[in-house]
C-alpha atoms as a PDB file:
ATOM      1  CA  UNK A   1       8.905 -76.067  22.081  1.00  0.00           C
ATOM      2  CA  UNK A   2      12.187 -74.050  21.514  1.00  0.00           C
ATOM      3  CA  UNK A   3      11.565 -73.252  18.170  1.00  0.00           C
ATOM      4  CA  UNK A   4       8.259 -72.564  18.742  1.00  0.00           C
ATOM      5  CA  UNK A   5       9.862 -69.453  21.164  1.00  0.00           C
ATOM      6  CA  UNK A   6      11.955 -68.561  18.745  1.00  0.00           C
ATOM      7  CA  UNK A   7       9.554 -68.290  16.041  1.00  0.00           C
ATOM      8  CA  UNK A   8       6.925 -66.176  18.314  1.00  0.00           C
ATOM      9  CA  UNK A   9      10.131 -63.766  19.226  1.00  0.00           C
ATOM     10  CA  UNK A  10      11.375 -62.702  15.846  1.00  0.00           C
ATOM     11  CA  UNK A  11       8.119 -62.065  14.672  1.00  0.00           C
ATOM     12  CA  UNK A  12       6.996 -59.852  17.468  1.00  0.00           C
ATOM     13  CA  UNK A  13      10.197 -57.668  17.352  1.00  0.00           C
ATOM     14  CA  UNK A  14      10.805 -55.642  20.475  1.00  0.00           C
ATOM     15  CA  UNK A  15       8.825 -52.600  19.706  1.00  0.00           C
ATOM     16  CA  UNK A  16       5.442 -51.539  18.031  1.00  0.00           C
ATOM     17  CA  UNK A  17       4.175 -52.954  15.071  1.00  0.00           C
ATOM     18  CA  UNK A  18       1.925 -50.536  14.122  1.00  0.00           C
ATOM     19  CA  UNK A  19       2.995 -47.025  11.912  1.00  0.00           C
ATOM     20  CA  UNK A  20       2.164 -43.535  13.158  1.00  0.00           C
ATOM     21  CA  UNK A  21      -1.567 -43.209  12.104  1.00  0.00           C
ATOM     22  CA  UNK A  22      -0.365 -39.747  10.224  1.00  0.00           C
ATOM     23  CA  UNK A  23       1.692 -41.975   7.375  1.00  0.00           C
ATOM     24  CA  UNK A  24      -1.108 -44.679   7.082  1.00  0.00           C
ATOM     25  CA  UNK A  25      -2.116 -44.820   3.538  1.00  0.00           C
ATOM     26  CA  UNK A  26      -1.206 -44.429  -0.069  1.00  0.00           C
ATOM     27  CA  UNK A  27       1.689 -41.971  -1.454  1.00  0.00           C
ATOM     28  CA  UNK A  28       2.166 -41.147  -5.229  1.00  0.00           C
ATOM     29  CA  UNK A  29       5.065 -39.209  -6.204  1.00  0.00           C
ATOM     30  CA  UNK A  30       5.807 -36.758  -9.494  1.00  0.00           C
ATOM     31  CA  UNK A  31       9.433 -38.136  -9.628  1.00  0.00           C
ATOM     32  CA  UNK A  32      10.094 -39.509 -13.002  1.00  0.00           C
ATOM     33  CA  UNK A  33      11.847 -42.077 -12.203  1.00  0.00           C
ATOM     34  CA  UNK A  34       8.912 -43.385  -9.922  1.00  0.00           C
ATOM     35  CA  UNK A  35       5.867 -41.983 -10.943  1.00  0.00           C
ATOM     36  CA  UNK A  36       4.214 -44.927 -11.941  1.00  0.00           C
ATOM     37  CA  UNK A  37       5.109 -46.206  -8.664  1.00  0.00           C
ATOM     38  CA  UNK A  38       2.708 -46.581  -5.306  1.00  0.00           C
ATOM     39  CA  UNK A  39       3.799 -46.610  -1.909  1.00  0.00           C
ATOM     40  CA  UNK A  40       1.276 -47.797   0.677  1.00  0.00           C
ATOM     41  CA  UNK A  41       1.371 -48.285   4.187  1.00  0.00           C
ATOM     42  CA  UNK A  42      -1.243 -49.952   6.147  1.00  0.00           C
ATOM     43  CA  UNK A  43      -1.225 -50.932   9.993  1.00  0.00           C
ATOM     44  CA  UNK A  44       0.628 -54.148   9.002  1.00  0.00           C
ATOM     45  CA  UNK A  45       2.298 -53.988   5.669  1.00  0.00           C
ATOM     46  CA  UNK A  46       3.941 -52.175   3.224  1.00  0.00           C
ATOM     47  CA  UNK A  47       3.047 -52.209  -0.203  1.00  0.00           C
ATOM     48  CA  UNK A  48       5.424 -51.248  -2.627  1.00  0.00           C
ATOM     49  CA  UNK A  49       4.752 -51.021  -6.366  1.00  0.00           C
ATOM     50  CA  UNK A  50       7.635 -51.452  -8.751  1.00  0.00           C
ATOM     51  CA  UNK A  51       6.542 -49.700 -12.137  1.00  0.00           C
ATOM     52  CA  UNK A  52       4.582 -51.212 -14.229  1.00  0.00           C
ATOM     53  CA  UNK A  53       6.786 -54.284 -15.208  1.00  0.00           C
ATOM     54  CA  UNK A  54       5.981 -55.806 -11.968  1.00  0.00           C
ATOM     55  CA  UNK A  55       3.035 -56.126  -9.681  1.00  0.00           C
ATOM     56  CA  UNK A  56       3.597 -54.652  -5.802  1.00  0.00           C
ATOM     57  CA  UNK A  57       5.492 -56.410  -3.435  1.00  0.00           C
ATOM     58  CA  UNK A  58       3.988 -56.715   0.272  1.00  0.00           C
ATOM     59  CA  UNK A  59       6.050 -56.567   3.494  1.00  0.00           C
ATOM     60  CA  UNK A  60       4.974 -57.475   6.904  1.00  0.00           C
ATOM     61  CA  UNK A  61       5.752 -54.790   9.001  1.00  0.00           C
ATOM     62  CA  UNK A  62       7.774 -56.742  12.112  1.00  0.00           C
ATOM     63  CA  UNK A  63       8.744 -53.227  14.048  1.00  0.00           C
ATOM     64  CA  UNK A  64       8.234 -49.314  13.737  1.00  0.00           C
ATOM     65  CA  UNK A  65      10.767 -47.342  15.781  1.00  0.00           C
ATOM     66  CA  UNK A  66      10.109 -43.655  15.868  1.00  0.00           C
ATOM     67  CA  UNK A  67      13.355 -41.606  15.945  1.00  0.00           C
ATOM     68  CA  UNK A  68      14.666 -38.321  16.469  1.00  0.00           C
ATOM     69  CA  UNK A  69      13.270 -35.258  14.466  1.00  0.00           C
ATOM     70  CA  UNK A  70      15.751 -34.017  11.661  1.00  0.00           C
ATOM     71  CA  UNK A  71      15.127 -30.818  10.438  1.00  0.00           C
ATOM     72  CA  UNK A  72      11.566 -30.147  11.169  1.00  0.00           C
ATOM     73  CA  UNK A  73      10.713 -34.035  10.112  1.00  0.00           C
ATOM     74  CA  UNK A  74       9.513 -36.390  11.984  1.00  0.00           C
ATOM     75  CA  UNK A  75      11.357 -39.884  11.468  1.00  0.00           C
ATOM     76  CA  UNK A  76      10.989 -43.769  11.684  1.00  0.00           C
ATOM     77  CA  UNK A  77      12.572 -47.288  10.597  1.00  0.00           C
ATOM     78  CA  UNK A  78      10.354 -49.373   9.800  1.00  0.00           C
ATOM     79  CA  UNK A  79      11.423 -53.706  10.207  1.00  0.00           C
ATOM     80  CA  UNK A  80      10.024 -55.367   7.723  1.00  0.00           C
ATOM     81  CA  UNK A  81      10.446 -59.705   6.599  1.00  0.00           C
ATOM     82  CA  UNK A  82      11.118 -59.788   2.666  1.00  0.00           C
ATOM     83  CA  UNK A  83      10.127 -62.234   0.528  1.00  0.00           C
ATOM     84  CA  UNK A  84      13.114 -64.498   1.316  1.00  0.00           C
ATOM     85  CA  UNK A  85      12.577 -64.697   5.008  1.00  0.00           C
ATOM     86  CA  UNK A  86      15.122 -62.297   6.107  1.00  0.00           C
ATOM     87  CA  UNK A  87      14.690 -59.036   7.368  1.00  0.00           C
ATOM     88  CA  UNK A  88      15.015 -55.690   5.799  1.00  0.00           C
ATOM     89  CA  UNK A  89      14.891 -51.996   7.195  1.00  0.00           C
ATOM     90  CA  UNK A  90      14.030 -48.696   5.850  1.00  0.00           C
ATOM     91  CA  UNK A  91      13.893 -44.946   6.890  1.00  0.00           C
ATOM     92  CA  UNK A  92      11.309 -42.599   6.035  1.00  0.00           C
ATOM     93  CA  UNK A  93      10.971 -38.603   7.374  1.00  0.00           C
ATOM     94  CA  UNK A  94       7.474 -37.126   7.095  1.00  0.00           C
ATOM     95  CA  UNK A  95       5.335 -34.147   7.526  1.00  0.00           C
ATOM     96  CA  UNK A  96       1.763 -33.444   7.839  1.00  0.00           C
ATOM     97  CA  UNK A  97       1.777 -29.771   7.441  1.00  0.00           C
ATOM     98  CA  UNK A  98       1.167 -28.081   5.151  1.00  0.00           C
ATOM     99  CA  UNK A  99       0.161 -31.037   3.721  1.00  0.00           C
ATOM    100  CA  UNK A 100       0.795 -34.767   4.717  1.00  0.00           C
ATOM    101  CA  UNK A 101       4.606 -35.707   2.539  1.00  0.00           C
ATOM    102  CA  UNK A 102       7.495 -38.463   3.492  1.00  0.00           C
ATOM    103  CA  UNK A 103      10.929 -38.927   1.905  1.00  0.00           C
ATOM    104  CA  UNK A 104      12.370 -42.007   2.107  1.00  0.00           C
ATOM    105  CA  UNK A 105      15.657 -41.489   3.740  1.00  0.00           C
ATOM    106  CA  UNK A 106      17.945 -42.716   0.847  1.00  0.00           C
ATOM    107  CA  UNK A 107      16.298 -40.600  -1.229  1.00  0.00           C
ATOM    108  CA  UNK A 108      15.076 -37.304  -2.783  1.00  0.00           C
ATOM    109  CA  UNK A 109      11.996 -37.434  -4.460  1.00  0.00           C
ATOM    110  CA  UNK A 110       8.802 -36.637  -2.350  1.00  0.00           C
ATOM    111  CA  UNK A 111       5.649 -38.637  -1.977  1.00  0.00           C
ATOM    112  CA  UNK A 112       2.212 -37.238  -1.482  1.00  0.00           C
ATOM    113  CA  UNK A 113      -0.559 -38.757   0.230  1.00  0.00           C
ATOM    114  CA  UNK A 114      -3.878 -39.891  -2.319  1.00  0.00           C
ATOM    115  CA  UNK A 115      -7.250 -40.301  -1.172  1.00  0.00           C
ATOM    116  CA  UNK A 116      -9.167 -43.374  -1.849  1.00  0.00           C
ATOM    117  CA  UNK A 117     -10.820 -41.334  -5.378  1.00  0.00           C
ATOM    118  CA  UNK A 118      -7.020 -40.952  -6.008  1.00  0.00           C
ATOM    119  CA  UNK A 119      -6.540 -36.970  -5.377  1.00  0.00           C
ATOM    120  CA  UNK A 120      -3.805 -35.844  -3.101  1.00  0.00           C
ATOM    121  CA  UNK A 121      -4.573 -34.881   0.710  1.00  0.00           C
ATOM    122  CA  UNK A 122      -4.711 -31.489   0.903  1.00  0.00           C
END
């Protein structure tokens, strides 16, 4: 019964699951260093794709905390359970004007949103 508890606690996390419906989808970027790289997000997962040498990983999203604005971007960390079992966290600032973009927070390059025919949101 206790672990049971346990169980059901850590994977409900003590906020919402579910991403701000304005970053939902799929993000390309013209960075070389990642532009054969996707970025997804769906209501319960994260899908990241690692180049071409490897297939995309999935994360289950565990808890989305929205966060102060910085600088005219709006910002969350996003819980997510790796591969392994433990749990990992990541930033990401975004904008949806002019025209939907996010950043993770680590880094510098900028992702745009696709459409399912694979052009960018405008």
């Amino acid at each position: 019964m206790v672990l049971v508890v346990i169980t059901l606690s850590m994977s409900c996390g003590s906020g919402p699951t579910t991403p701000p419906a304005e970053i939902l989808g799929r993000w390309v970027t013209d960075a070389p260093r990642h532009r054969d790289r996707i970025f997804e997000i769906r209501d319960d997962v994260v899908i990241s794709g690692t180049g071409k040498f490897s297939g995309p990983r999935l994360f289950t999203l565990i808890r989305v905390e929205p966060r102060p604005d910085q600088a005219g971007w709006k910002v969350c960390r996003f819980f997510y359970r790796e591969d392994n079992g433990t749990v990992g966290e990541i930033a990401l600032r975004y904008k949806t004007e002019p025209r939907p973009m996010l950043r993770l927070s680590d880094r510098a390059e900028f992702w745009l949103r696709i459409n399912d025919q694979g052009e960018q949101d405008a």
